[in-house]
C-alpha atoms as a PDB file:
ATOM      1  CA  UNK A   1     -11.214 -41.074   2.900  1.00  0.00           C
ATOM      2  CA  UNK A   2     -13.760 -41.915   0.514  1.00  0.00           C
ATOM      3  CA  UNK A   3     -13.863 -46.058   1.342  1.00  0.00           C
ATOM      4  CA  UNK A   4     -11.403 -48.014   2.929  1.00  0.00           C
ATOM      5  CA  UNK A   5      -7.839 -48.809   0.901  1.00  0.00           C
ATOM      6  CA  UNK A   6      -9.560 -45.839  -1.698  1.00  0.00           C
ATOM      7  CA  UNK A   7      -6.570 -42.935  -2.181  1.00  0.00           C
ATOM      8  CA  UNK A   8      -9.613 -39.878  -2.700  1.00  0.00           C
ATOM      9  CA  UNK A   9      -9.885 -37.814   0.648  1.00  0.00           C
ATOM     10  CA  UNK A  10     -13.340 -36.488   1.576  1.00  0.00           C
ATOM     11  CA  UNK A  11     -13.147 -32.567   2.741  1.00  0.00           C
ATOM     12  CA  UNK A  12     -15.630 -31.112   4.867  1.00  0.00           C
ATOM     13  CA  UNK A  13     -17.770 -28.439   3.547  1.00  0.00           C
ATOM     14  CA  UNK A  14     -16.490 -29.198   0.091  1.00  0.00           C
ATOM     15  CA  UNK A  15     -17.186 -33.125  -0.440  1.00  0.00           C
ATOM     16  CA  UNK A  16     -19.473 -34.036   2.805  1.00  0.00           C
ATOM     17  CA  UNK A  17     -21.020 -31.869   5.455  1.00  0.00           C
ATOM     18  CA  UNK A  18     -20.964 -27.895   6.537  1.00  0.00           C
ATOM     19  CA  UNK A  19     -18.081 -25.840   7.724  1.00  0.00           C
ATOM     20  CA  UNK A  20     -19.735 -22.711   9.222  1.00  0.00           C
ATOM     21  CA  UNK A  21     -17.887 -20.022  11.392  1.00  0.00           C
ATOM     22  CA  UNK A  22     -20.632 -18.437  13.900  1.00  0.00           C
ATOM     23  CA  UNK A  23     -20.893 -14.786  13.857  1.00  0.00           C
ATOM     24  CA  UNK A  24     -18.680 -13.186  17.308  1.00  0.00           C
ATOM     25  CA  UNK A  25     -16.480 -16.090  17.319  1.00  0.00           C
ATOM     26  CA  UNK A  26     -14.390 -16.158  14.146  1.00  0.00           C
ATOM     27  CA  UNK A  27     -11.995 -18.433  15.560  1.00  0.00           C
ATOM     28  CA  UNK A  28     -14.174 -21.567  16.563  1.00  0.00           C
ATOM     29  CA  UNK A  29     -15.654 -23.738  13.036  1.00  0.00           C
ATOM     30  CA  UNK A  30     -18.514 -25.558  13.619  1.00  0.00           C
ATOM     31  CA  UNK A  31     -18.844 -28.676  11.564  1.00  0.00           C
ATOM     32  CA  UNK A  32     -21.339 -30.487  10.463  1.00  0.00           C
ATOM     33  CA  UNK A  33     -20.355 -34.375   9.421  1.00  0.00           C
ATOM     34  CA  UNK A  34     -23.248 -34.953   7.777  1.00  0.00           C
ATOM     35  CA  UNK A  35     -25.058 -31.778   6.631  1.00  0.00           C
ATOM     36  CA  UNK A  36     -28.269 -32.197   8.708  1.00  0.00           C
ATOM     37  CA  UNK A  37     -28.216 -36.009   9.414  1.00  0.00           C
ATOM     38  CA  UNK A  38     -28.216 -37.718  12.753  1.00  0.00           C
ATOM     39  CA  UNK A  39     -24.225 -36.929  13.395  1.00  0.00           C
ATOM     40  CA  UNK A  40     -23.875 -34.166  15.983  1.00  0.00           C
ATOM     41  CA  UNK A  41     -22.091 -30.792  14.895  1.00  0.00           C
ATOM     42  CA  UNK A  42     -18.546 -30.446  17.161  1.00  0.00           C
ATOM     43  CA  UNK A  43     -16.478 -27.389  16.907  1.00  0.00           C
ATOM     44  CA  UNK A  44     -12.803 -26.535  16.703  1.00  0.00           C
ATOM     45  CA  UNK A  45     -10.535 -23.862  16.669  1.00  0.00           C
ATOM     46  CA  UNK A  46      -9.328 -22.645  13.190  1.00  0.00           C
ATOM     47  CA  UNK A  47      -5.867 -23.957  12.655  1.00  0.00           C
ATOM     48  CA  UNK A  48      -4.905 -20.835  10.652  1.00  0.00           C
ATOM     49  CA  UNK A  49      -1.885 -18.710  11.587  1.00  0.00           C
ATOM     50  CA  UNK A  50       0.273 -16.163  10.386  1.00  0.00           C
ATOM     51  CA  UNK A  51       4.058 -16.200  10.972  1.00  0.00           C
ATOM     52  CA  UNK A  52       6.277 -13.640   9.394  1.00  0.00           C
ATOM     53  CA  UNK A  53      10.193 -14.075   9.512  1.00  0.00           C
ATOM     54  CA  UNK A  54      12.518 -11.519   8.168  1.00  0.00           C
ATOM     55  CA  UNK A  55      16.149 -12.482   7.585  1.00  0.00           C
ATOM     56  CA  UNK A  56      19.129 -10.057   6.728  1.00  0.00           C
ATOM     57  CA  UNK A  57      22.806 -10.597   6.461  1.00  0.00           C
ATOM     58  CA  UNK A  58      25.306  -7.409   4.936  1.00  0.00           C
ATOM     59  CA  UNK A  59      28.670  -8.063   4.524  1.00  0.00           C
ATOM     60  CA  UNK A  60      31.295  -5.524   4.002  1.00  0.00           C
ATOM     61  CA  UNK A  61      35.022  -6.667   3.067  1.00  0.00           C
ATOM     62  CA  UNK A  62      37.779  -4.365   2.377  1.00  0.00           C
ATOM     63  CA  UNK A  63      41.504  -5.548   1.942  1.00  0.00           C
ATOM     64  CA  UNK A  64      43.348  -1.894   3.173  1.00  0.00           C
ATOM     65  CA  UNK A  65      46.786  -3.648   2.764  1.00  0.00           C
ATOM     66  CA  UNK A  66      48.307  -6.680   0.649  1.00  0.00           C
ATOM     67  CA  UNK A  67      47.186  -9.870   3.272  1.00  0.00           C
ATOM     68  CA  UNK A  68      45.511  -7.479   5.247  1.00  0.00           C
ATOM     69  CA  UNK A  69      41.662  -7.654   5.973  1.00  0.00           C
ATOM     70  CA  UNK A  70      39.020  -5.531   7.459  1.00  0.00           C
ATOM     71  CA  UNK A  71      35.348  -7.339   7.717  1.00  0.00           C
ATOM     72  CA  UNK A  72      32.006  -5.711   8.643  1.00  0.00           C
ATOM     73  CA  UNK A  73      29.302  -7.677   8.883  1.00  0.00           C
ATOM     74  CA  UNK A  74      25.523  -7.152  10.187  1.00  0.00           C
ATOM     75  CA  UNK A  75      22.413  -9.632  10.403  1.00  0.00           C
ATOM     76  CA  UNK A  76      18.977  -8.334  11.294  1.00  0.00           C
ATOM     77  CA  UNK A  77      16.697 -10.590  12.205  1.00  0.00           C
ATOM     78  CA  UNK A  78      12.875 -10.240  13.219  1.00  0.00           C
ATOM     79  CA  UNK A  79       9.529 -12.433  13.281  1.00  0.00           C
ATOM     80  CA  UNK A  80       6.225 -12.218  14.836  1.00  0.00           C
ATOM     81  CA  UNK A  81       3.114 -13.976  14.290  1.00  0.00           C
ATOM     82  CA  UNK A  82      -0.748 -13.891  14.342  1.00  0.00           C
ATOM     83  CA  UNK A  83      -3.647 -16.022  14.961  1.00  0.00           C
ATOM     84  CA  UNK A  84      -5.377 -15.102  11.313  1.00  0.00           C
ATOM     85  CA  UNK A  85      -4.397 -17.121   8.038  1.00  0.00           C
ATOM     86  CA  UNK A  86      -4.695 -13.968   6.021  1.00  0.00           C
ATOM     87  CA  UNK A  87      -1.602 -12.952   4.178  1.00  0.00           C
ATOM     88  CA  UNK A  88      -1.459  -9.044   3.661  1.00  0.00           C
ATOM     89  CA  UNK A  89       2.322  -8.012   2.104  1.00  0.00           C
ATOM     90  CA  UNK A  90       2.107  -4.364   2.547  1.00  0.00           C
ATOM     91  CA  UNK A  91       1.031  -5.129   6.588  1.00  0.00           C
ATOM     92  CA  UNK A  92       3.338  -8.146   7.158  1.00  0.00           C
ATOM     93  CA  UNK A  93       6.609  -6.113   5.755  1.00  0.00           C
ATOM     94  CA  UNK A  94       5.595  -2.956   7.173  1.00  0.00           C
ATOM     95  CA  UNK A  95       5.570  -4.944  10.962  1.00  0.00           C
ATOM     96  CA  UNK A  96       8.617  -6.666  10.146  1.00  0.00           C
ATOM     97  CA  UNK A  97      10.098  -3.969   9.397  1.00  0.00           C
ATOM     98  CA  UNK A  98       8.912  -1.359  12.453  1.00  0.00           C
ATOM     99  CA  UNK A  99       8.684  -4.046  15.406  1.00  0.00           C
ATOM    100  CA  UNK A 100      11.052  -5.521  17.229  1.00  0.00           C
ATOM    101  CA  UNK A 101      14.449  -6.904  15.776  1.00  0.00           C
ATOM    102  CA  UNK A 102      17.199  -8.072  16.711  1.00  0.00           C
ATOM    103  CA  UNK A 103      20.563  -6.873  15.371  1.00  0.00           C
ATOM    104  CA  UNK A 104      24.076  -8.267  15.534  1.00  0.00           C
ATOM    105  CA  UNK A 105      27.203  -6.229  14.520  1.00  0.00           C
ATOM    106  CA  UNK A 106      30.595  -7.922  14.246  1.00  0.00           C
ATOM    107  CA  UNK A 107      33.877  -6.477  13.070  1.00  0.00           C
ATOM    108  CA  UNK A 108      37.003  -8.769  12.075  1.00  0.00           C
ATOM    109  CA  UNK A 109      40.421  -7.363  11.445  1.00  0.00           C
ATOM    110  CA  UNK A 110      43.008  -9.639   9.369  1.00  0.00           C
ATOM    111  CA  UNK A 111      46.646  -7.678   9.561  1.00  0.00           C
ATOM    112  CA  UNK A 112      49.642  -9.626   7.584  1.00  0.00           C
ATOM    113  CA  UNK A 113      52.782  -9.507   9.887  1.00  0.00           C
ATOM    114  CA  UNK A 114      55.690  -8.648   7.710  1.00  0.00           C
ATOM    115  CA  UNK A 115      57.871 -11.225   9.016  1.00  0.00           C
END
């Protein structure tokens, strides 16, 4: 923060000191706290990820008789992630779509008794 009880946040690189990323490690950050002042540098990993989640349900419902049901119903389901923050649509979907998944079939059938 800015000064104590004060509601403005201070962002490195941005407001107050360097954010650098070294060249052959782009997943460490080096930062700076005071751009060149008597603070030591520190480094940390970069907290960016990517997760990518793919959900499908299909369901199929037929009544073949008067009280009589038939359901069909499958739900696909698939995620993976990454250790890069970059979004890319065209990549994420086509992974989602061509690595592993996994797939649940059911099948319900509803038959009225003429009693």
């Amino acid at each position: 923060f800015a000064a104590p009880r004060a509601r403005r946040q201070l962002v490195y690189g941005r407001d107050v000191g360097t954010v650098s990323v070294q060249p052959g490690t782009p997943d460490t950050l080096t930062i700076d706290p005071d751009a060149g002042g008597p603070a030591a540098s520190f480094r940390v990993v970069d907290p960016a990820f990517t997760f990518r989640s793919l959900r499908g349900n299909a369901v199929l419902r037929w009544e073949y008789h008067p009280g009589s049901t038939l359901y069909v119903v499958w739900t696909r389901s698939a995620a993976s992630s990454l250790s890069r923050g970059a979004i890319d649509f065209g990549d994420d979907a086509r992974a989602l779509l061509r690595g592993p998944a996994e797939n649940i079939f059911l099948i319900k059938v509803n038959y009225r008794l003429g009693i």
